[in-house]
PDB file of N, CA and C in Angstrom:
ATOM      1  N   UNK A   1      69.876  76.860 122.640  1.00  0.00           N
ATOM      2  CA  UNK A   1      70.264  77.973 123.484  1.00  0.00           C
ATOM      3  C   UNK A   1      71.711  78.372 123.162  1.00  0.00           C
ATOM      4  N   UNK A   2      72.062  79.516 123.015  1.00  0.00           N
ATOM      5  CA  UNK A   2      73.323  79.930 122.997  1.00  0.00           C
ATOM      6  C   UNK A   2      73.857  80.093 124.153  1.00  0.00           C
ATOM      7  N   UNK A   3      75.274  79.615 123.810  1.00  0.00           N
ATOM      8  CA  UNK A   3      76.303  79.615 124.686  1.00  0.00           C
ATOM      9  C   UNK A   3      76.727  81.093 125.098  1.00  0.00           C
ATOM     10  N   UNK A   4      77.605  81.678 125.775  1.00  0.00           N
ATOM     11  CA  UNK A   4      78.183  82.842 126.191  1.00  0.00           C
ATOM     12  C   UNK A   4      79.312  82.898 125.140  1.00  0.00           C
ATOM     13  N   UNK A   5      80.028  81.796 124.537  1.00  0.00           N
ATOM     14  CA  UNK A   5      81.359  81.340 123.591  1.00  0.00           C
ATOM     15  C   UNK A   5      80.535  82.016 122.244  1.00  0.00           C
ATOM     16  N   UNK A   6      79.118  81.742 121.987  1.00  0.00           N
ATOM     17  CA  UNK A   6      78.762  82.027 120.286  1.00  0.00           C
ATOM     18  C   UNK A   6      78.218  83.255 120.501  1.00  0.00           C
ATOM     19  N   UNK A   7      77.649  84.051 121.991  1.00  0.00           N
ATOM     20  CA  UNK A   7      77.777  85.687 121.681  1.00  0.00           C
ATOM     21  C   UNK A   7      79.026  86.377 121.719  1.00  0.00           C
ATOM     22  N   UNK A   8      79.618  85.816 122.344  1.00  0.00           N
ATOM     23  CA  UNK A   8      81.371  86.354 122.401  1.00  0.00           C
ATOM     24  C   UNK A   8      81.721  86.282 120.806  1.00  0.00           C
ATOM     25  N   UNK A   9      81.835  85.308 120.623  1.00  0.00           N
ATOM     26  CA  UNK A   9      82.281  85.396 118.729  1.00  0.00           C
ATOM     27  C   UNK A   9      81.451  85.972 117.965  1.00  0.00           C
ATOM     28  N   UNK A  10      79.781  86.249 117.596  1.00  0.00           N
ATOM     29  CA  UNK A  10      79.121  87.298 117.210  1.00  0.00           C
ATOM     30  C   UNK A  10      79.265  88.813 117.677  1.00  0.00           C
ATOM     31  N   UNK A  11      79.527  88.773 118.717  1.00  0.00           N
ATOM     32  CA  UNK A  11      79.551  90.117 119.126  1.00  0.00           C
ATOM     33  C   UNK A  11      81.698  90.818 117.796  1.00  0.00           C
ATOM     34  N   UNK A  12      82.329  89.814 118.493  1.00  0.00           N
ATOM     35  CA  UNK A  12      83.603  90.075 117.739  1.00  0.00           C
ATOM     36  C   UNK A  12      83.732  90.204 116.245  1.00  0.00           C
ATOM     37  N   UNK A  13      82.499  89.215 115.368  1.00  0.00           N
ATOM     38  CA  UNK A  13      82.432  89.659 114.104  1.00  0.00           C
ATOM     39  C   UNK A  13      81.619  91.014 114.047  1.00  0.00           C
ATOM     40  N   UNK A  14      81.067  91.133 114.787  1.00  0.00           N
ATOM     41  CA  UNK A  14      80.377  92.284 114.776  1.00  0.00           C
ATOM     42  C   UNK A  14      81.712  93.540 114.632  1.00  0.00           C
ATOM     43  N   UNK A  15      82.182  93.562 115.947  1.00  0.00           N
ATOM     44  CA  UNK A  15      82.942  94.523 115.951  1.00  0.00           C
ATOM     45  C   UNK A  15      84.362  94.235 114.604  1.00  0.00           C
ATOM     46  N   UNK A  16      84.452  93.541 114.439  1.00  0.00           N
ATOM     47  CA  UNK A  16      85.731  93.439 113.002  1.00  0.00           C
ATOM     48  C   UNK A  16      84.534  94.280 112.344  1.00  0.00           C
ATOM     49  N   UNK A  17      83.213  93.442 111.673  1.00  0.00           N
ATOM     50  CA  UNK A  17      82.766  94.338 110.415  1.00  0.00           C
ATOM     51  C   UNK A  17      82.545  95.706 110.616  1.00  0.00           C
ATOM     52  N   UNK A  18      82.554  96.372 111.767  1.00  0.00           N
ATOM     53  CA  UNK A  18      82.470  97.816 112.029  1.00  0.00           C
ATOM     54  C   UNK A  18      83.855  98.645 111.957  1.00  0.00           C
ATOM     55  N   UNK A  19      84.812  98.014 111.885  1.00  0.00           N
ATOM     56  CA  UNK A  19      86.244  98.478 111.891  1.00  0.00           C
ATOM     57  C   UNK A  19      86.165  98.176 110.203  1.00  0.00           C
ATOM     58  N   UNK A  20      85.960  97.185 109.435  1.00  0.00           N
ATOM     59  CA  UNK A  20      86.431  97.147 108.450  1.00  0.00           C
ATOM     60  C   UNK A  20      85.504  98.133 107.356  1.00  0.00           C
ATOM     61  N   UNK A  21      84.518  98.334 107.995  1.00  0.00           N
ATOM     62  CA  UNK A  21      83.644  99.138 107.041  1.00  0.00           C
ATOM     63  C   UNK A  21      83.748 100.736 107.051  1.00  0.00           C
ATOM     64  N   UNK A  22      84.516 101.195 108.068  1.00  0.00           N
ATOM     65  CA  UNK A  22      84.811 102.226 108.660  1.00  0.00           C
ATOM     66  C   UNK A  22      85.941 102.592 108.345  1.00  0.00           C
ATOM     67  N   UNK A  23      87.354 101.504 108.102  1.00  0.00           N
ATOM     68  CA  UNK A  23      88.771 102.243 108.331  1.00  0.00           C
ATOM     69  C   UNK A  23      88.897 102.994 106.960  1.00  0.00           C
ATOM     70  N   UNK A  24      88.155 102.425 105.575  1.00  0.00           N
ATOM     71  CA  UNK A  24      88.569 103.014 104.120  1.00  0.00           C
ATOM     72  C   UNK A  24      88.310 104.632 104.485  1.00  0.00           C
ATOM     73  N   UNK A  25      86.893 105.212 105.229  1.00  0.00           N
ATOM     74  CA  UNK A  25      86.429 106.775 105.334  1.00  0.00           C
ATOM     75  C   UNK A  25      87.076 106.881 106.064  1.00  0.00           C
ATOM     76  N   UNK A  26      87.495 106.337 107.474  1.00  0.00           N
ATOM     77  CA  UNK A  26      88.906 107.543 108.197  1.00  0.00           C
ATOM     78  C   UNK A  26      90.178 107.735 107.537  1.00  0.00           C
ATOM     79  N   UNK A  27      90.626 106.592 107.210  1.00  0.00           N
ATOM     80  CA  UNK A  27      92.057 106.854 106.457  1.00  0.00           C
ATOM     81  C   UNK A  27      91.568 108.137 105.703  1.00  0.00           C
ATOM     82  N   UNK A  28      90.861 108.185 104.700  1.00  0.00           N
ATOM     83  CA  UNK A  28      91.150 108.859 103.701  1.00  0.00           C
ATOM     84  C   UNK A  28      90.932 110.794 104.682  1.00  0.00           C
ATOM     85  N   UNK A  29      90.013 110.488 105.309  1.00  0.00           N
ATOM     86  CA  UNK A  29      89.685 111.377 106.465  1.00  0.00           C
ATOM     87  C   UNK A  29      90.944 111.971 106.881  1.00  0.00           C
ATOM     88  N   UNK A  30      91.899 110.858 107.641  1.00  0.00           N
ATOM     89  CA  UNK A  30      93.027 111.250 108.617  1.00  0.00           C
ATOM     90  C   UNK A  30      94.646 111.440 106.990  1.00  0.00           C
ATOM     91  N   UNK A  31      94.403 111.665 106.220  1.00  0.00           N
ATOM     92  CA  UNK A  31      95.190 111.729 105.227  1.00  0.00           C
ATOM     93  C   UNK A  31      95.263 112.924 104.802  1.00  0.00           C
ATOM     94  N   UNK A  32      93.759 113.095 104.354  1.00  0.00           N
ATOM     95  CA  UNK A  32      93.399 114.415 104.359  1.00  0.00           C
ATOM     96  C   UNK A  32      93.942 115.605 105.441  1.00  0.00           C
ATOM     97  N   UNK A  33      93.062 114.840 106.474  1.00  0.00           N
ATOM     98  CA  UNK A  33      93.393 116.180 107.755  1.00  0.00           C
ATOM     99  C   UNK A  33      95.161 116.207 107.539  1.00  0.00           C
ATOM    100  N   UNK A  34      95.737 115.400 107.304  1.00  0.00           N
ATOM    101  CA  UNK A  34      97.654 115.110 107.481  1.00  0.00           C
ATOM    102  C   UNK A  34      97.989 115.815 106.327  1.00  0.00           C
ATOM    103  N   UNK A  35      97.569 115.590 105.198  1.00  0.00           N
ATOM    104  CA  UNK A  35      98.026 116.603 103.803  1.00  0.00           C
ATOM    105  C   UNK A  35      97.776 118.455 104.608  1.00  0.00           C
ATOM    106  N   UNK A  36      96.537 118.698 104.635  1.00  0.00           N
ATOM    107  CA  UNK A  36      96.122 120.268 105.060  1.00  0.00           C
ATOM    108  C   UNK A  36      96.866 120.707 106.647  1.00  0.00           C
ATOM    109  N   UNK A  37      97.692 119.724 107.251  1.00  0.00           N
ATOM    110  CA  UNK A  37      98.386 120.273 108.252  1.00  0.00           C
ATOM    111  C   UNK A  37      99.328 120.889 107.356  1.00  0.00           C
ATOM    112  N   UNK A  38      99.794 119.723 106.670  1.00  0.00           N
ATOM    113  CA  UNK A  38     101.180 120.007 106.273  1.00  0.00           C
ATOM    114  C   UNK A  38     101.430 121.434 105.438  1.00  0.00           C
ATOM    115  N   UNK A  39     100.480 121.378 104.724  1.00  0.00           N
ATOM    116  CA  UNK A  39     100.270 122.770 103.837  1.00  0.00           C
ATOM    117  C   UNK A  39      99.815 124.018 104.766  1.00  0.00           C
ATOM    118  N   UNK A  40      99.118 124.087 105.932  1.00  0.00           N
ATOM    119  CA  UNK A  40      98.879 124.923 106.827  1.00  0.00           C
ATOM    120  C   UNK A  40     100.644 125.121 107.449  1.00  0.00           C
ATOM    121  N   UNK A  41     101.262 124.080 107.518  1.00  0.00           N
ATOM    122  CA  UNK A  41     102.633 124.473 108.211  1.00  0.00           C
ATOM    123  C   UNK A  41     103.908 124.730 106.697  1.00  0.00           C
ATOM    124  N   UNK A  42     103.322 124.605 106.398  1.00  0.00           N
ATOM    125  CA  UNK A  42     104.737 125.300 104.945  1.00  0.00           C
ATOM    126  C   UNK A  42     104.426 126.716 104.491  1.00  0.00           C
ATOM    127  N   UNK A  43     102.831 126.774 104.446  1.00  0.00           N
ATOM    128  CA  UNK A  43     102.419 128.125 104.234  1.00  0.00           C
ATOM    129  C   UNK A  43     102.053 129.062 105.035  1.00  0.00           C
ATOM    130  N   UNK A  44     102.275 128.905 106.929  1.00  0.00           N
ATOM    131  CA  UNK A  44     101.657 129.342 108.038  1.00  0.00           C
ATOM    132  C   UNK A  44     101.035 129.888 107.485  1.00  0.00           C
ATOM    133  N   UNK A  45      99.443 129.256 107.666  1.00  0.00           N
ATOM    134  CA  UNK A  45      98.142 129.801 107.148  1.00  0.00           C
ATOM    135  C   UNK A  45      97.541 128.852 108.574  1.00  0.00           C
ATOM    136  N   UNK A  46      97.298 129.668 109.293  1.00  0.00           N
ATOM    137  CA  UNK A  46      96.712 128.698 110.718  1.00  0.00           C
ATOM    138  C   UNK A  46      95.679 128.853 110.959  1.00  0.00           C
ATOM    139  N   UNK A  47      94.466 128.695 109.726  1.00  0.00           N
ATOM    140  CA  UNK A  47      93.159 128.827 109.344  1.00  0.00           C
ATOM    141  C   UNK A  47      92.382 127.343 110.339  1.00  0.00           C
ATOM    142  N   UNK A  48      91.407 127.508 111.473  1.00  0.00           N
ATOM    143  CA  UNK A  48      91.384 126.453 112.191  1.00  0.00           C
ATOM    144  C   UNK A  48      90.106 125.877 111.110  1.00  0.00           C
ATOM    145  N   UNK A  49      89.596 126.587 110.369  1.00  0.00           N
ATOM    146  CA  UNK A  49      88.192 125.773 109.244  1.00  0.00           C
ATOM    147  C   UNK A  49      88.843 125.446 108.012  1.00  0.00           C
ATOM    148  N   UNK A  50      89.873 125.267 107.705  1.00  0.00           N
ATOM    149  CA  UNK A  50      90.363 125.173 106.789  1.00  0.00           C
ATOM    150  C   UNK A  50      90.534 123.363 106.759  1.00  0.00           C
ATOM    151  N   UNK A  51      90.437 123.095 107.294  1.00  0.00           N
ATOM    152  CA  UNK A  51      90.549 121.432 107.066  1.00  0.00           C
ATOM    153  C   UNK A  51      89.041 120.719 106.881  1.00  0.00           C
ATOM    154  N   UNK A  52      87.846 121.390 107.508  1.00  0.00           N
ATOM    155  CA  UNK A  52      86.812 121.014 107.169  1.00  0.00           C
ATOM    156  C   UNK A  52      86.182 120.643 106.094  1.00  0.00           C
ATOM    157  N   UNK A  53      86.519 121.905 104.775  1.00  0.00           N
ATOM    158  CA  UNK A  53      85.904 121.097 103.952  1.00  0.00           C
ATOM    159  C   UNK A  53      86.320 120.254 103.100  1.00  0.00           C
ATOM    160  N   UNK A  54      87.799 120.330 102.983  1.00  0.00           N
ATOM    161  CA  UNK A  54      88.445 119.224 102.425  1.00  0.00           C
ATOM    162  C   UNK A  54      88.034 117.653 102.812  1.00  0.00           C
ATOM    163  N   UNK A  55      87.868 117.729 104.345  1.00  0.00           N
ATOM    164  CA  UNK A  55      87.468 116.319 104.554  1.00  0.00           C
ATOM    165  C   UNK A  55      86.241 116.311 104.326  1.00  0.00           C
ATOM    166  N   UNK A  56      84.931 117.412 104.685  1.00  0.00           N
ATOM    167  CA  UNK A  56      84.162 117.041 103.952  1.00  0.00           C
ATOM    168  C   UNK A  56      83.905 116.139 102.552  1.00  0.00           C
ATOM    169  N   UNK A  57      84.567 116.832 102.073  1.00  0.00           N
ATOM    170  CA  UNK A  57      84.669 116.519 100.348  1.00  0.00           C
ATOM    171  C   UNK A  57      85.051 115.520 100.394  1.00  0.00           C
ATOM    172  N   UNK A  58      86.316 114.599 100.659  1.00  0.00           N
ATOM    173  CA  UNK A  58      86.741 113.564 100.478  1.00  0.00           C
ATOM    174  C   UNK A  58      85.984 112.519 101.410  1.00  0.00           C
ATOM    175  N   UNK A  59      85.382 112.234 102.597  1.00  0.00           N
ATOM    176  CA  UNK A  59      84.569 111.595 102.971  1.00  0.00           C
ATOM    177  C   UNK A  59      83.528 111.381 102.499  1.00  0.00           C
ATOM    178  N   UNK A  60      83.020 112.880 101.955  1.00  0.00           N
ATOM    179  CA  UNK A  60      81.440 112.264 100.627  1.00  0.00           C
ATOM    180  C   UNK A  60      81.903 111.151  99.552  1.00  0.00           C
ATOM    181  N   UNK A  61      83.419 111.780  98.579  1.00  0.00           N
ATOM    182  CA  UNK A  61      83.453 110.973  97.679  1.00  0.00           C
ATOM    183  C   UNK A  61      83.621 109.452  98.040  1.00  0.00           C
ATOM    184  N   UNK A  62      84.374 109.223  99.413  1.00  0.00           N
ATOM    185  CA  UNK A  62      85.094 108.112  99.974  1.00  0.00           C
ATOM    186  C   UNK A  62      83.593 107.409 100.046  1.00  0.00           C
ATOM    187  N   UNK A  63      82.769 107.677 100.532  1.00  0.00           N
ATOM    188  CA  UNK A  63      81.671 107.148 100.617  1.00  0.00           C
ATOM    189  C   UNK A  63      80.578 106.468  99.746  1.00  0.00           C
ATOM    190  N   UNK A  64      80.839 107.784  98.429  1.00  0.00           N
ATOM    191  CA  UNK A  64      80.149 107.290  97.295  1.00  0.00           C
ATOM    192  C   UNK A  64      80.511 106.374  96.344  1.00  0.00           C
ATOM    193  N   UNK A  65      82.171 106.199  96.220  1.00  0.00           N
ATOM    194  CA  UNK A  65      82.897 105.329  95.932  1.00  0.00           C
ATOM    195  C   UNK A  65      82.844 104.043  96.362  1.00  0.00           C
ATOM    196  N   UNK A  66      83.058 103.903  98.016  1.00  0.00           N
ATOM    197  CA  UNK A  66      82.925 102.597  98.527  1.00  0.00           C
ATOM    198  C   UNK A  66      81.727 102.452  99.343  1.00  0.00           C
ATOM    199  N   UNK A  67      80.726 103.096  98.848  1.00  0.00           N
ATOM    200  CA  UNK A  67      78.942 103.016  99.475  1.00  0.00           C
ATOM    201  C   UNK A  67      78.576 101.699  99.302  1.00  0.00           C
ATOM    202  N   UNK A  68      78.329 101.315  98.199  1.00  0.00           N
ATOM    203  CA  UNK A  68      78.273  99.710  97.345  1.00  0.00           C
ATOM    204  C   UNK A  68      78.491  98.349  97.915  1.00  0.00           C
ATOM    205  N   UNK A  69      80.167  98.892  98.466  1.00  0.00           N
ATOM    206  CA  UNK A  69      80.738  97.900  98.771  1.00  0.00           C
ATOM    207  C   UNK A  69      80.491  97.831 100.889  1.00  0.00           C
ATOM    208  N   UNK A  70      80.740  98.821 101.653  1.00  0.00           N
ATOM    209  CA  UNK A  70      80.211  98.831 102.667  1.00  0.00           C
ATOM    210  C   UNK A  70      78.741  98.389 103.147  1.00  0.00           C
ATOM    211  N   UNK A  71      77.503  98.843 101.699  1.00  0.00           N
ATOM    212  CA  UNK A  71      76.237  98.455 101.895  1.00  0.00           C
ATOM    213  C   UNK A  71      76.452  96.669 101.914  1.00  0.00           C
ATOM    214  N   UNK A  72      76.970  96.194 100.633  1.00  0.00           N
ATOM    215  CA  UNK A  72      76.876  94.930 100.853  1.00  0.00           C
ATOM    216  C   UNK A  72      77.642  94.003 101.644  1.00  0.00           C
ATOM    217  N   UNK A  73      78.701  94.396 102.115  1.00  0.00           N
ATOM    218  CA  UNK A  73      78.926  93.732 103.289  1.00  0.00           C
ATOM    219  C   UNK A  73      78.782  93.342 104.836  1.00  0.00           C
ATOM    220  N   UNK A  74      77.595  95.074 105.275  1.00  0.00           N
ATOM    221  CA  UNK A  74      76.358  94.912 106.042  1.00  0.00           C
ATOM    222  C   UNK A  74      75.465  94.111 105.694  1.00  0.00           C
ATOM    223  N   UNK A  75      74.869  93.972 104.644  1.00  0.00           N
ATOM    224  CA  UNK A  75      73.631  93.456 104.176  1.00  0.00           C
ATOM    225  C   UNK A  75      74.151  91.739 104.677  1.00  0.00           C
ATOM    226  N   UNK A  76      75.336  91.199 103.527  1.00  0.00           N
ATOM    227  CA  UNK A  76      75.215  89.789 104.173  1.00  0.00           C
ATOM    228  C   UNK A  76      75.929  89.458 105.325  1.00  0.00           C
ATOM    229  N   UNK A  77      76.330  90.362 106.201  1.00  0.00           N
ATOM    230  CA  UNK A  77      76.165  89.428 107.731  1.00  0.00           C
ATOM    231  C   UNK A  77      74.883  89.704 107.909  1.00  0.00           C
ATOM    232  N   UNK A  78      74.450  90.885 108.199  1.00  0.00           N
ATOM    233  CA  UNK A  78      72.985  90.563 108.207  1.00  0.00           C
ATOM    234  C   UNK A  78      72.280  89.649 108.112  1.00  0.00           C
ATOM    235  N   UNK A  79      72.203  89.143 106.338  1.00  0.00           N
ATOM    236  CA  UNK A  79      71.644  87.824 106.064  1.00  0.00           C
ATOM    237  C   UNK A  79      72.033  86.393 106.941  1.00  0.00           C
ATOM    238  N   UNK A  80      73.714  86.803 107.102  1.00  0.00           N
ATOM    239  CA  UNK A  80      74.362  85.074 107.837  1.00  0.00           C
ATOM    240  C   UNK A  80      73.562  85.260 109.279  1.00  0.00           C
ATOM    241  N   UNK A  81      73.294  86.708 109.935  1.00  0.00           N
ATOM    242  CA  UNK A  81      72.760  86.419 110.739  1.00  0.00           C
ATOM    243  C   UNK A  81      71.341  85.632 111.049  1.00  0.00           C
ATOM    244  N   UNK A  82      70.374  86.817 110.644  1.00  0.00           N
ATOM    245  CA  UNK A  82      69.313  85.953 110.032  1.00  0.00           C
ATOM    246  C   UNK A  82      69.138  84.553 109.704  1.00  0.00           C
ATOM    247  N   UNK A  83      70.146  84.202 108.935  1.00  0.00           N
ATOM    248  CA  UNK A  83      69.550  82.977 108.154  1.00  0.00           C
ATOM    249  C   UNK A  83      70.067  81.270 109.582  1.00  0.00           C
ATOM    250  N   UNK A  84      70.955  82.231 110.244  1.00  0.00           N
ATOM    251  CA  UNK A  84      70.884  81.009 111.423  1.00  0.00           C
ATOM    252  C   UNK A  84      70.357  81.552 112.813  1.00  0.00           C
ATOM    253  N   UNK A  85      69.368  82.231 112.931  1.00  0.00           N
ATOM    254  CA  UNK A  85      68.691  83.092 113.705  1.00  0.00           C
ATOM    255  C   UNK A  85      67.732  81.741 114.737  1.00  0.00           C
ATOM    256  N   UNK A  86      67.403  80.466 113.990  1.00  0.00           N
ATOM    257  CA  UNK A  86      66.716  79.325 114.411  1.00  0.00           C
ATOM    258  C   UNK A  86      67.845  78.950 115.634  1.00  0.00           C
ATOM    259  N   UNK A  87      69.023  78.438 114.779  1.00  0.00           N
ATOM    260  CA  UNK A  87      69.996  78.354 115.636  1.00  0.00           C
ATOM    261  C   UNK A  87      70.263  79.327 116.708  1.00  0.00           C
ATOM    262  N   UNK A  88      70.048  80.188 116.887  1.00  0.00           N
ATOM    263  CA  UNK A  88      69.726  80.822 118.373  1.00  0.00           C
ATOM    264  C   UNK A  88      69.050  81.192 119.091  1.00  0.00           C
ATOM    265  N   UNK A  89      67.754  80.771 118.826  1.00  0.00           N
ATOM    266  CA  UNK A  89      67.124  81.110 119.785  1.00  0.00           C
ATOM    267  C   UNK A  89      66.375  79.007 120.304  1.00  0.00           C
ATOM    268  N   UNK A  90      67.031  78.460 119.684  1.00  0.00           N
ATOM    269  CA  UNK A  90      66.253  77.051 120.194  1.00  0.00           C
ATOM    270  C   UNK A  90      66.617  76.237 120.998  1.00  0.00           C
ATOM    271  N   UNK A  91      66.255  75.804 121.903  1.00  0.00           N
ATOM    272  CA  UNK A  91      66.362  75.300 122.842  1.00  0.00           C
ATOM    273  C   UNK A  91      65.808  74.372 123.918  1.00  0.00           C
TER     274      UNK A  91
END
């Protein structure tokens, strides 16, 4: 039987691997949006769609770039989960 202590610490790796798989596409996201302010304010061009597709674009590539590496680091907690899955439910 699991303790309340080993869902507390699953639940917390949980939430780290969702932050860590996530921060590479916002950064590049919130970099983006921070470059096209800046150029919206040097060139007052106060175009409110004008940041869209830039981040579009760079979130696809950000993605296709580090797709690979985000897939497989879902995949094996996954597996660590799974593979001690006995270990929680026995009792």
């Amino acid at each position: 039987m699991m303790t309340v202590e080993e869902v507390a610490d699953i639940a917390g790796q949980t939430l780290w691997l969702i932050v860590q798989v996530s921060m590479p596409v916002l950064l590049v996201s919130l970099v983006i949006g921070l470059l096209v302010s800046i150029f919206q304010t040097v060139t007052s061009i106060q175009e409110q769609t004008l940041t869209f597709v830039p981040k579009i674009i760079g979130v696809f590539l950000a993605l296709i770039l580090l797709g690979p590496w985000m897939m497989n680091t879902m995949v094996e907690f996954t597996m660590q989960l799974w593979s001690n899955f006995s270990l929680y439910v026995s009792g």
